[in-house]
Protein backbone atom coordinates (compact mmCIF):
# COMPACT_ATOMS: atom_id res chain seq x y z
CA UNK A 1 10.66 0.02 -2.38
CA UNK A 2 11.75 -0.23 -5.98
CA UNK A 3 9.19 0.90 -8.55
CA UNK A 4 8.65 4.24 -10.72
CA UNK A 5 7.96 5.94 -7.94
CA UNK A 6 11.03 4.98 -5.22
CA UNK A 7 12.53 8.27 -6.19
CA UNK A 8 9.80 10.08 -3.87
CA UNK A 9 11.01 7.34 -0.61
CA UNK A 10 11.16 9.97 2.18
CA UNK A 11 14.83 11.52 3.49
CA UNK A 12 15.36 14.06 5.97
CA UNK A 13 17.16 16.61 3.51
CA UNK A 14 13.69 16.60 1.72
CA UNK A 15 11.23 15.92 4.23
CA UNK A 16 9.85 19.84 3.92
CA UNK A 17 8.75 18.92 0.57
CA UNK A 18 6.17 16.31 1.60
CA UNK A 19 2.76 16.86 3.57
CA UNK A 20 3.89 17.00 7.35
CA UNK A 21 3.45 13.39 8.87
CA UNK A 22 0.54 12.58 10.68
CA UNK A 23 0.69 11.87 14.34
CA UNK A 24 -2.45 10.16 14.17
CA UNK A 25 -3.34 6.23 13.30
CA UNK A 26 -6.94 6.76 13.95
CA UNK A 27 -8.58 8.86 10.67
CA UNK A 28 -12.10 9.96 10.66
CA UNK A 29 -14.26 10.86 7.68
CA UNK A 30 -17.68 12.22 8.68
CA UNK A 31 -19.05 8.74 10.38
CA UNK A 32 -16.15 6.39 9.20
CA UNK A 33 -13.19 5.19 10.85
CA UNK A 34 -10.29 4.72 8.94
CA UNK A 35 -7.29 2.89 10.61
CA UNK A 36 -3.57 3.93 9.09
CA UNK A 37 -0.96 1.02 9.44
CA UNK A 38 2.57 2.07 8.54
CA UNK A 39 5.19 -0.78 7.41
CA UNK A 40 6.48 -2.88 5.27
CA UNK A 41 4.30 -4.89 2.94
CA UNK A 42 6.37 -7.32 2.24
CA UNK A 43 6.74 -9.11 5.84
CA UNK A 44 4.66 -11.10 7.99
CA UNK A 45 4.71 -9.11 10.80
CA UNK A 46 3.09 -6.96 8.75
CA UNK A 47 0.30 -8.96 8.37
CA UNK A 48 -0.08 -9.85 11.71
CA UNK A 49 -0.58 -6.34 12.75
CA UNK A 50 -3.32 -6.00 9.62
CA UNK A 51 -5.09 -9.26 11.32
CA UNK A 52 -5.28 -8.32 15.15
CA UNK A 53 -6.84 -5.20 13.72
CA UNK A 54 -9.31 -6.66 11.64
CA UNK A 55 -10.27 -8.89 14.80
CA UNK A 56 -10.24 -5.92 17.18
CA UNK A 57 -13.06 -4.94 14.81
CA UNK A 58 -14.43 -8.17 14.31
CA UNK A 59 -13.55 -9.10 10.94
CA UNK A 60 -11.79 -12.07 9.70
CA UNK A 61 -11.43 -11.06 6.00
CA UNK A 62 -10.99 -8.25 3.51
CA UNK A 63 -13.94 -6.94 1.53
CA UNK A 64 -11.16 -5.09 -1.25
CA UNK A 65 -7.37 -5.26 -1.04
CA UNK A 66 -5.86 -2.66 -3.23
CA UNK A 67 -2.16 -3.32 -4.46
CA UNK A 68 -0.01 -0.41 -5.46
CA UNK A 69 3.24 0.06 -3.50
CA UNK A 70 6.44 -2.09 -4.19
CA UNK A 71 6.21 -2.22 -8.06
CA UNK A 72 9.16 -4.83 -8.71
CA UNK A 73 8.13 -8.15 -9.62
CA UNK A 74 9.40 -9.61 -6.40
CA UNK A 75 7.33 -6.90 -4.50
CA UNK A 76 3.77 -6.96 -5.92
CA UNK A 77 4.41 -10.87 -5.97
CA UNK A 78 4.65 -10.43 -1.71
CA UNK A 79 2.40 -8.09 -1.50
CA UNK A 80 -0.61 -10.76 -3.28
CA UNK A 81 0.56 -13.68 -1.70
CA UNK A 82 1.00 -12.18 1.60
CA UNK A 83 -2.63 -9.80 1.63
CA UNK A 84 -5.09 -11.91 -1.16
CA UNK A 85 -5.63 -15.04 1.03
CA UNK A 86 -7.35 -13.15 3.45
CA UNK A 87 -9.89 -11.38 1.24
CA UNK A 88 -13.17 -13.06 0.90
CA UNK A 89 -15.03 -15.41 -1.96
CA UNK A 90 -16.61 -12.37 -3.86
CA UNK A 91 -14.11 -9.85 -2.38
CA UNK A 92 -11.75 -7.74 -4.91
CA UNK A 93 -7.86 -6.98 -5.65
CA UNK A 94 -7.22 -4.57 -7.93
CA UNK A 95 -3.62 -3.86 -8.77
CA UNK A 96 -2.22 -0.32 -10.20
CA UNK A 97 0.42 -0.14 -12.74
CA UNK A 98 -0.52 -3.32 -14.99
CA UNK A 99 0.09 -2.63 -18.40
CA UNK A 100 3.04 -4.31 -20.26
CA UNK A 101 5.03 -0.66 -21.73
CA UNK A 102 8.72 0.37 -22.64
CA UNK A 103 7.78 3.35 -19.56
CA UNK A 104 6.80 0.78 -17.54
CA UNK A 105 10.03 -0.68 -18.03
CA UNK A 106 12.01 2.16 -17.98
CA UNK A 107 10.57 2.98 -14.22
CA UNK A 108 11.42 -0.32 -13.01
CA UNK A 109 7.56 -1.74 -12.83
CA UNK A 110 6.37 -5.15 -13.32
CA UNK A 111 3.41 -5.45 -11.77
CA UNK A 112 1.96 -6.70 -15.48
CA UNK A 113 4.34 -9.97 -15.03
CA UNK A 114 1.94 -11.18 -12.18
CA UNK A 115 -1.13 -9.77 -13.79
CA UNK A 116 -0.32 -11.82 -17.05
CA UNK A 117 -0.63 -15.21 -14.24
CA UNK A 118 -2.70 -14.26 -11.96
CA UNK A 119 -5.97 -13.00 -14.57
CA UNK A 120 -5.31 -16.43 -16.12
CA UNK A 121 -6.00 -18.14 -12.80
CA UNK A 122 -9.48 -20.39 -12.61
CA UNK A 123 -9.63 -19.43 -9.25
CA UNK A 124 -10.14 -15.37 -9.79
CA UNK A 125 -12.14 -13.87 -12.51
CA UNK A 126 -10.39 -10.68 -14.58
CA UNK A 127 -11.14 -7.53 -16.05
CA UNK A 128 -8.80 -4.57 -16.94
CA UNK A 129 -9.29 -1.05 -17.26
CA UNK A 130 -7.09 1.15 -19.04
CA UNK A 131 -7.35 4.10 -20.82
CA UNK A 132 -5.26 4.96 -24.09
CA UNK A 133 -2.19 7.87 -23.08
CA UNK A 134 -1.33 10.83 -24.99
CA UNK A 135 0.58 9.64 -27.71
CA UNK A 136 3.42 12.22 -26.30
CA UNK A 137 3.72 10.63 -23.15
CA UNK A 138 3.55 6.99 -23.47
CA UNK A 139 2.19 6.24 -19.95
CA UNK A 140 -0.34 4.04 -20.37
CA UNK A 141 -0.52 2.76 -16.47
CA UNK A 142 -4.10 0.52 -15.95
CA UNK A 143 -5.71 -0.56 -13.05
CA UNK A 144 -6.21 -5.18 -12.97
CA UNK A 145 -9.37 -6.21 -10.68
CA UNK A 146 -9.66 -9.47 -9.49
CA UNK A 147 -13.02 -11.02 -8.00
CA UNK A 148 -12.31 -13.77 -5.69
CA UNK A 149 -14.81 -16.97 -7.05
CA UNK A 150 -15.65 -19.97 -4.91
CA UNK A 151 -13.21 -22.40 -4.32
CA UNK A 152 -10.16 -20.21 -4.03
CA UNK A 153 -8.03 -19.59 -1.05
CA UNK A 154 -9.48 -18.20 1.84
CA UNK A 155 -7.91 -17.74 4.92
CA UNK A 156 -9.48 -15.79 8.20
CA UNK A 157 -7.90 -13.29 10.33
CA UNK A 158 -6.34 -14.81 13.35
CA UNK A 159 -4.19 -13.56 15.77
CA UNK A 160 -3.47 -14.34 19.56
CA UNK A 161 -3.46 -11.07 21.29
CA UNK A 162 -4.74 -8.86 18.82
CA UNK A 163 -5.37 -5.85 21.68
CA UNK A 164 -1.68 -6.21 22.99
CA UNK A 165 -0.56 -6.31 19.15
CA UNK A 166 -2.32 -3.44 18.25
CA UNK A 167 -1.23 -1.55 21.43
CA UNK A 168 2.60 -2.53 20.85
CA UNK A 169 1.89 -0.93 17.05
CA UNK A 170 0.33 2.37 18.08
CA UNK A 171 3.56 2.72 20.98
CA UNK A 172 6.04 2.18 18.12
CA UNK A 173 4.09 4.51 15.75
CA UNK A 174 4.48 7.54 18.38
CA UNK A 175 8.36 7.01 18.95
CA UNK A 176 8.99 6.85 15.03
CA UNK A 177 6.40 9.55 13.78
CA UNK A 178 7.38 12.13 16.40
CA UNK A 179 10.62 12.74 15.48
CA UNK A 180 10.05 12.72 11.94
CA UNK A 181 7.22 15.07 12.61
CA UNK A 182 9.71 17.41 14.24
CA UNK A 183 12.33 17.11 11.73
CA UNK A 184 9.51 18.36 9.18
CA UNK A 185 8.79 21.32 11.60
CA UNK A 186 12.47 21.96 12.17
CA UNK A 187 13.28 21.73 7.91
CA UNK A 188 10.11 23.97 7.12
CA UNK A 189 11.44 26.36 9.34
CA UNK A 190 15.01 26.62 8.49
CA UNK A 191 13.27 26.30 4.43
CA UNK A 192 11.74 29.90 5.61
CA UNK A 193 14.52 31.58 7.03
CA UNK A 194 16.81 30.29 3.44
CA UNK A 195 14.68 31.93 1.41
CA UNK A 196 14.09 35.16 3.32
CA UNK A 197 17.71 35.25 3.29
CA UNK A 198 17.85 35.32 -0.97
């Protein structure tokens, strides 16, 4: 990930400072279900997995896709081509991070080199929101949303074996998580003891 915010990329001699990891893919919010996937972005695979859930819960395309992880040019540019095909006519992308700033810059993010095409594109209508910074600070940040108009690209969610895909996923999710999660347990710990030490 490459971006202003790469610094925060998790590493066991800081994982204590970060929330502990969830075991769980499966979140629940009063009567919702919220579904967590953990990967890369930026690779098919990745969308695979993204379709054989949406079929497992028959959908074939994406209401809202929200865009703000890999903030390089290269990485928002995978991230849209790979995730906006499969969102509906009427559906939305919004992108973070899309103003055109010397902080912007200075944190590595160019998300506002694909806006600049993308909200000049017949086949998506744009609107920005931003909000003037503090004059001190000079982070003026934005959020670009995209409506999807007839006519444009639309692709449906397809995907073989979507149950044995989704199944394979959750496996690999328990034998990467759980280790981290005990590495977290393991660092708070040993965080404890250092400073009853001082």
């Amino acid at each position: 990930m490459r971006g202003p915010f790469a610094r925060h990329i998790w590493t066991p001699t800081r994982v204590w400072r970060f929330p502990r990891p969830s075991l769980g893919i499966r979140l629940r919010d009063n009567e919702r279900t919220f579904y967590r996937v953990v990967g890369n972005s930026q690779i098919p695979s990745t969308r695979k997995l993204v379709e054989a859930l949406m079929q497992l819960h028959g959908r074939s395309q994406i209401d809202f896709l929200f865009i703000d992880g890999d903030h390089s040019d290269e990485g928002v540019r995978k991230d849209f081509a790979l995730f906006a095909p499969l969102v509906r006519e009427g559906g939305i992308v919004a992108f973070h991070d899309i103003a055109d700033a010397d902080w912007m810059r200075e944190h590595d993010c160019y998300v506002y080199q694909l806006w600049s095409q993308v909200k000049a594109d017949s086949s998506w209508s744009a609107e920005e929101l931003t909000k003037e910074p503090p004059e001190e600070s000079g982070q003026v940040m934005g959020i670009g949303v995209l409506t999807k108009l007839p006519g444009g690209v639309v692709e449906q969610a397809q995907h073989p074996t979507p149950a044995l895909r989704w199944a394979a996923y959750q496996l690999r999710h328990v034998v990467v998580i759980v280790p981290q999660y005990v590495i977290h347990l393991v660092g708070g710990a040993i965080k404890k003891l250092l400073r009853r030490e001082r």
